[in-house]
Protein backbone atom coordinates (compact mmCIF):
# COMPACT_ATOMS: atom_id res chain seq x y z
CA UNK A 1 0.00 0.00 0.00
CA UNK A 2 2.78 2.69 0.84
CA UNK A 3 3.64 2.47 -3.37
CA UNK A 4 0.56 3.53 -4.13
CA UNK A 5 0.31 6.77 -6.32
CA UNK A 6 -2.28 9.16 -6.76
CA UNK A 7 -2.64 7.21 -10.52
CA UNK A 8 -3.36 4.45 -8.54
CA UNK A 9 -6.91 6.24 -7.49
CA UNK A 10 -10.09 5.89 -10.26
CA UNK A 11 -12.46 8.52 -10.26
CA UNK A 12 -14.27 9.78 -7.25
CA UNK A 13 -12.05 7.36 -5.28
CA UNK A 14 -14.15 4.54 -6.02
CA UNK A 15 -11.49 1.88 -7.16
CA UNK A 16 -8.02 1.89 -6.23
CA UNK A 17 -5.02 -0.22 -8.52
CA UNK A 18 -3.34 -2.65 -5.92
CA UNK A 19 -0.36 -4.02 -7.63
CA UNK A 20 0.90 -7.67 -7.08
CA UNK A 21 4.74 -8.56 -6.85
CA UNK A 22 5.30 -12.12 -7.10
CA UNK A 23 7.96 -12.95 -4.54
CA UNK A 24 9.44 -15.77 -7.01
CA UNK A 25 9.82 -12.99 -9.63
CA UNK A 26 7.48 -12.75 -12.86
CA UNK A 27 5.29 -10.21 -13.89
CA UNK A 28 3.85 -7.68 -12.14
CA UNK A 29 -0.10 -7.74 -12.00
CA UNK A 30 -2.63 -5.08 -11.21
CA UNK A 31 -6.19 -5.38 -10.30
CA UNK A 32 -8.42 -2.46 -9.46
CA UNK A 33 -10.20 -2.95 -6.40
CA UNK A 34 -13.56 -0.62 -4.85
CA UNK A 35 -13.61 0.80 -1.91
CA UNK A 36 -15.72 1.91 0.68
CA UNK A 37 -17.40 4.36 1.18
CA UNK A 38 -15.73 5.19 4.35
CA UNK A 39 -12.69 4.82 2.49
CA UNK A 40 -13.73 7.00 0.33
CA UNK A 41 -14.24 9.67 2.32
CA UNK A 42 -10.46 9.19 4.31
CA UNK A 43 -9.37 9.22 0.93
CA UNK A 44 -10.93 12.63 -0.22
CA UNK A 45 -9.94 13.89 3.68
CA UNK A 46 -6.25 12.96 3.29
CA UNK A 47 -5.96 14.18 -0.74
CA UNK A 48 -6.88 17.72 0.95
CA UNK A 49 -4.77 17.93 3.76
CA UNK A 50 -2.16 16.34 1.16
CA UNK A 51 -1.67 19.45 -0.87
CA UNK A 52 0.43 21.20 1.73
CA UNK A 53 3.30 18.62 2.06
CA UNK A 54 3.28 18.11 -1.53
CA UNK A 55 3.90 22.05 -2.07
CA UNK A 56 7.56 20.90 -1.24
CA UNK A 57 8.14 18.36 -3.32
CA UNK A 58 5.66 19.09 -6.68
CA UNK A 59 6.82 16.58 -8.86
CA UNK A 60 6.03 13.80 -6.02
CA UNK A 61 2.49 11.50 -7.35
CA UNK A 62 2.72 9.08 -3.93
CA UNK A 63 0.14 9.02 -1.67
């Protein structure tokens, strides 16, 4: 969860991209999954209070 991105969000915050690393090796896999609607609403919370640590690093897409 701590790779996640901001690209990793679908719209409204509905679905979120969790990414699978085999630990054998092989190819990565990603499978959108939806959240709640409590998560949901963390999400929007945190993307807000987000925007002032970002100001310092702008290039950064990590949640």
């Amino acid at each position: 969860m701590v790779e996640l991105r901001t690209a990793s969000l679908g719209e409204g915050n509905a679905t979120v991209c969790v990414e699978r690393r085999p630990q054998g090796g092989g190819a990565i896999e990603g499978e959108w999954v939806e959240t709640s609607a409590l998560t949901q609403a963390a999400l929007e919370r945190w993307l807000d209070v987000r925007k002032y640590p970002v100001q310092r690093a702008p290039s950064t897409s990590r949640l």
